[in-house]
Protein backbone atom coordinates (compact mmCIF):
# COMPACT_ATOMS: atom_id res chain seq x y z
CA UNK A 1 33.54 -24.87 2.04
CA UNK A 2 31.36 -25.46 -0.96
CA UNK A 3 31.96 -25.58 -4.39
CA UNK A 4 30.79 -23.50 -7.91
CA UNK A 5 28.19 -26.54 -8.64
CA UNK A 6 26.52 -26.17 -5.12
CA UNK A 7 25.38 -22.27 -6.07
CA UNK A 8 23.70 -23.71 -9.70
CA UNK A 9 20.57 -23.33 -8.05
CA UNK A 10 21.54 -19.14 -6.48
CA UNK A 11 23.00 -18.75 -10.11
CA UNK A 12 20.01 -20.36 -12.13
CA UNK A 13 18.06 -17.42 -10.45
CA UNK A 14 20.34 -14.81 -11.40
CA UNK A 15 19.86 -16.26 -15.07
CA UNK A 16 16.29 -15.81 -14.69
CA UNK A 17 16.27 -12.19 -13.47
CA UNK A 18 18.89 -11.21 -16.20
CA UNK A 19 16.54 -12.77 -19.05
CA UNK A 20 13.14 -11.76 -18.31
CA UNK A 21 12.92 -8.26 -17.41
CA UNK A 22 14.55 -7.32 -20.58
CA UNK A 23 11.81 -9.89 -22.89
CA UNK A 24 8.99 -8.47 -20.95
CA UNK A 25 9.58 -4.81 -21.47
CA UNK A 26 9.86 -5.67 -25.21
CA UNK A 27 6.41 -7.64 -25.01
CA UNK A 28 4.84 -5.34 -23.06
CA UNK A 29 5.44 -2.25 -24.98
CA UNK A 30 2.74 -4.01 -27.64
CA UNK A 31 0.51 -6.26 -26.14
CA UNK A 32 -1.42 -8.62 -29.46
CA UNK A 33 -4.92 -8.72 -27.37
CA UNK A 34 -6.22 -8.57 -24.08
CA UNK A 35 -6.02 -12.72 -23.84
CA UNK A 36 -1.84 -11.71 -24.63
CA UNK A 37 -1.93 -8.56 -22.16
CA UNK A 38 -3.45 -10.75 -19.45
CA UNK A 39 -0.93 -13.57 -20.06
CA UNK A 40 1.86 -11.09 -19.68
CA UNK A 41 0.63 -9.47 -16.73
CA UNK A 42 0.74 -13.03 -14.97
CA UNK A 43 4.39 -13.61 -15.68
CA UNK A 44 5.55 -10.15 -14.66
CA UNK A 45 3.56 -10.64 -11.29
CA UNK A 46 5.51 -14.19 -11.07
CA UNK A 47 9.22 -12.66 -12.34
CA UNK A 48 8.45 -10.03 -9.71
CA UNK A 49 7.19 -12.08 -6.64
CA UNK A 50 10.61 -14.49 -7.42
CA UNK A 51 12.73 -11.39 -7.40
CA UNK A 52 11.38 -9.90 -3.86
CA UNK A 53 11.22 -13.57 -2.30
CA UNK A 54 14.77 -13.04 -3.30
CA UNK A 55 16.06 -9.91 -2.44
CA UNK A 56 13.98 -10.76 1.18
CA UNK A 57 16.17 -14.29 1.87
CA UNK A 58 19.75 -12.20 1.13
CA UNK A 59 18.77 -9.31 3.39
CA UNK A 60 16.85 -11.22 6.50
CA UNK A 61 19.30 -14.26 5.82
CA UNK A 62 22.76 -14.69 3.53
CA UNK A 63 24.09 -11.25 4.45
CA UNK A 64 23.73 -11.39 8.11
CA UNK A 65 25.38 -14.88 7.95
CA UNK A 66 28.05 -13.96 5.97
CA UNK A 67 29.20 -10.44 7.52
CA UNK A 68 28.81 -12.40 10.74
CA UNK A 69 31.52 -15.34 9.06
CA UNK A 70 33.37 -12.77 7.18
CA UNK A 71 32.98 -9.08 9.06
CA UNK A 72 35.79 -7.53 7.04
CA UNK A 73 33.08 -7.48 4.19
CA UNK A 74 30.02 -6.42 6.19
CA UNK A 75 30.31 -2.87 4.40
CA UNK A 76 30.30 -4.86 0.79
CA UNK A 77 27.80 -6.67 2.02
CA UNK A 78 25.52 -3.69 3.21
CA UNK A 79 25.64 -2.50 -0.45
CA UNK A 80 24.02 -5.19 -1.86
CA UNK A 81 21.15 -4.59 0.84
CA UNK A 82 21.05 -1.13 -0.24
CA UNK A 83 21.07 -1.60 -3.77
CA UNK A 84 18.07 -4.01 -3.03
CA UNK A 85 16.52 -1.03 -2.09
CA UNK A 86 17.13 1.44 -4.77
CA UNK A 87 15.25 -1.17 -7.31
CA UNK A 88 12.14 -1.41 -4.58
CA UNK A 89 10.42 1.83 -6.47
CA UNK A 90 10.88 0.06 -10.15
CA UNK A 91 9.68 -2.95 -8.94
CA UNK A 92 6.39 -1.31 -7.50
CA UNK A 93 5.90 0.40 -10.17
CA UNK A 94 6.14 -2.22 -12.72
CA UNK A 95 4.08 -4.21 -10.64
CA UNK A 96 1.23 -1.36 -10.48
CA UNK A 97 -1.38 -2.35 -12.98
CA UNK A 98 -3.61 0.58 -12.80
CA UNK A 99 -0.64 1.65 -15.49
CA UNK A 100 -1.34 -0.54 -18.97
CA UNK A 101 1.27 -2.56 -19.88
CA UNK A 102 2.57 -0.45 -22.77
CA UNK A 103 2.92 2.11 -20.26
CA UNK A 104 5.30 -0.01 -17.91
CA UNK A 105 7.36 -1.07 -21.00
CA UNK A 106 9.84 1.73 -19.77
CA UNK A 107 10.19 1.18 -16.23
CA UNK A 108 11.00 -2.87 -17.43
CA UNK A 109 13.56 -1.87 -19.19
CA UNK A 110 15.02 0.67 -16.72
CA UNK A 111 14.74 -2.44 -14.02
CA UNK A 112 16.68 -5.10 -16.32
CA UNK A 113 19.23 -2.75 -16.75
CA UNK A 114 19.71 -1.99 -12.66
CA UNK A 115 18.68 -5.68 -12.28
CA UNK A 116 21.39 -6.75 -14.45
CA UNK A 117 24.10 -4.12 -12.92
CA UNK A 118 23.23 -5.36 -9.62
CA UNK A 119 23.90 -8.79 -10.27
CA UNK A 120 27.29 -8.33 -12.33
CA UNK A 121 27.68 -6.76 -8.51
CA UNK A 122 26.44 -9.55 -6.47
CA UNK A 123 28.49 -12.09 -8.31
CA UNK A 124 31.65 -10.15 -8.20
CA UNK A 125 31.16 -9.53 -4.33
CA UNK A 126 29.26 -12.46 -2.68
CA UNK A 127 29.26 -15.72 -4.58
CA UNK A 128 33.05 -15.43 -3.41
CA UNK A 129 32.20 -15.39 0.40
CA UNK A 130 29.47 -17.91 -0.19
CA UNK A 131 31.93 -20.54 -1.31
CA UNK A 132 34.85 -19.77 0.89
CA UNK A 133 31.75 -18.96 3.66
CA UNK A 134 28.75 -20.99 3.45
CA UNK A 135 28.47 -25.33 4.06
CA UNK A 136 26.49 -27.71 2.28
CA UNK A 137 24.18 -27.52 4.69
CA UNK A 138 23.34 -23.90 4.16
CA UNK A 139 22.87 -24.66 0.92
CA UNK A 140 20.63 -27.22 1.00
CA UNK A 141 18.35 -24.70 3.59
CA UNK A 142 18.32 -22.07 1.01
CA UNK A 143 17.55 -24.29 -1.71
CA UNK A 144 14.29 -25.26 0.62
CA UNK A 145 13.16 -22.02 1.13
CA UNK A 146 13.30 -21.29 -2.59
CA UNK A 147 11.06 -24.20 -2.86
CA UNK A 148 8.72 -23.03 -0.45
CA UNK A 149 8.71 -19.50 -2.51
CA UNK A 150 7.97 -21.12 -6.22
CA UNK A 151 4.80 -23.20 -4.48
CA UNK A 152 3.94 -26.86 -5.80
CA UNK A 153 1.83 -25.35 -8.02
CA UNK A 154 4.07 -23.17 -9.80
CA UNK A 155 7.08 -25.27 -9.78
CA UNK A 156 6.83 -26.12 -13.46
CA UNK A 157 6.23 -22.90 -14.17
CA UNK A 158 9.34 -21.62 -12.49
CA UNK A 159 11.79 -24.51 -14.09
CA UNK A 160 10.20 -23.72 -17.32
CA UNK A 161 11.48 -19.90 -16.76
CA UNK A 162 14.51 -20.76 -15.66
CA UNK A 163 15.51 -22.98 -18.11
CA UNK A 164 14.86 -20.67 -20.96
CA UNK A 165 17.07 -18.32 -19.75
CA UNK A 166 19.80 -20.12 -18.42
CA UNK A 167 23.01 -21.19 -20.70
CA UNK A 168 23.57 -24.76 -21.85
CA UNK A 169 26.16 -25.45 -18.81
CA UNK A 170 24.45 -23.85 -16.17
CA UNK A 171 21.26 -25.57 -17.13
CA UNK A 172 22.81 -28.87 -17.48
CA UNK A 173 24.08 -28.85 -14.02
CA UNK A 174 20.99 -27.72 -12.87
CA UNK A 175 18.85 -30.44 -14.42
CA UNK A 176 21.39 -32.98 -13.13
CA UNK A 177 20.75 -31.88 -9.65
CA UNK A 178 17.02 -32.45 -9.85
CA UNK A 179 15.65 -35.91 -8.84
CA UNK A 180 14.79 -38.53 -10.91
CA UNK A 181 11.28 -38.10 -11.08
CA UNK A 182 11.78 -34.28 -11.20
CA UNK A 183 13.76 -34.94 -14.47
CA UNK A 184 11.12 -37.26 -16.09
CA UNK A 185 8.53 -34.76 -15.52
CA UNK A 186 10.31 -32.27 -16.63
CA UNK A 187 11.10 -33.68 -20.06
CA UNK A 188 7.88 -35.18 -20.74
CA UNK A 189 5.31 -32.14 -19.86
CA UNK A 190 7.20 -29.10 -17.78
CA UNK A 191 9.36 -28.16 -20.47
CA UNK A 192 7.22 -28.53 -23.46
CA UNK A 193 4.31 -26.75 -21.48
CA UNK A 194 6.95 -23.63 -21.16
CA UNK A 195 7.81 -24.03 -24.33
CA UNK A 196 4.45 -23.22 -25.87
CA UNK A 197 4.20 -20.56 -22.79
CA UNK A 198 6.93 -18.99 -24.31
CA UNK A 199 5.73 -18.48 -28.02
CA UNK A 200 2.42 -17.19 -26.69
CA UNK A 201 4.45 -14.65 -24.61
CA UNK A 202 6.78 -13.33 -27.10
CA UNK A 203 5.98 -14.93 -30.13
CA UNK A 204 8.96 -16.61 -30.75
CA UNK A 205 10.44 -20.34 -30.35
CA UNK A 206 12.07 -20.32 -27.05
CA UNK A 207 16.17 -20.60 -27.23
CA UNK A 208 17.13 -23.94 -27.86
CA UNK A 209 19.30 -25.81 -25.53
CA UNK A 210 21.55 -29.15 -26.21
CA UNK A 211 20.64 -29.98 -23.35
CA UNK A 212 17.26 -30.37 -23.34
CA UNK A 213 17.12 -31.57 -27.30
CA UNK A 214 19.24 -34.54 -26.96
């Protein structure tokens, strides 16, 4: 049996997905230049390619294992799978850039509603099977497979992402749970780098965390 802590990671995704769909359709709807449009378009791709990387692990992977653990909720579990699929047209079409942007700003907000619905969903349903379900070990296989989806080369990118949109506690246990090195770099350029990211996206100052400011 795990514990809340070992699903920061699972949950620091959630964060993500709740946060960005919702900024992006607001972006989007107005785009300041085609340097801004083109900037946009990359982190919608990226937002996009993290949430099917995602929806793929849960269907080939964490629902099998857990109606095969826990068959009383296969049926719950097949719900989730299917709700995957009801989002699969939004996604493709946000993703379809013979649309403009301004075009797409409605289907991005129609997906971080559903996005958002589905998650309230998920957590309700299956972070309580994963923690009376999976082992550490499971944990620590997911958590390599998400690596291997975010890339070395867009690893900062991702953090960066994550950690504006995650809340002061669930980002704190998060950034505890990265090495030592992972932390440095973090501080010093990944986190500042997002920062100015972030203006350039939605010209604002990204939300400020204790965590990161102290």
């Amino acid at each position: 049996m795990i514990t809340p802590e070992h699903l920061t990671g699972f949950l620091m995704m959630h964060a993500g997905f709740r946060a960005e769909f919702g900024r992006l359709a607001e972006a989007c709807a107005n785009p300041r230049d085609d340097a801004h449009e083109e900037l946009l378009e990359e982190q919608l791709a990226l937002v996009l390619d993290m949430l099917h990387a995602h929806h793929s692990h849960e269907d080939a992977g964490l629902w099998p294992m857990l109606a095969e653990r826990a068959p009383e909720a296969a049926e719950a579990l097949s719900e989730l799978e299917s709700e995957h699929s009801a989002l699969d047209p939004l996604i493709a079409a946000a993703a379809d850039r013979g649309v403009p942007l301004a075009g797409r700003a409605r289907t991005l907000r129609r997906l971080h509603e559903l996005v958002n619905e589905h998650l309230d969903h998920e957590e309700r349903t299956a972070v309580p099977l994963m923690l009376r379900h999976l082992t550490v070990e499971d944990v620590e296989a997911d958590k390599r497979r998400a690596l291997d989806d975010f890339g070395r080369r867009r690893v900062p990118l991702v953090f960066g992402w994550l950690a504006s949109s995650a809340d002061a506690d669930l980002l704190a246990r998060s950034y505890a749970d990265l090495p030592a090195v992972a932390r440095l770099l973090f501080r010093l350029f990944w986190w500042p780098a997002y920062r100015r990211r972030y203006s350039r996206l939605y010209g604002a100052a990204i939300p400020a965390s204790a965590v990161l400011e102290s």
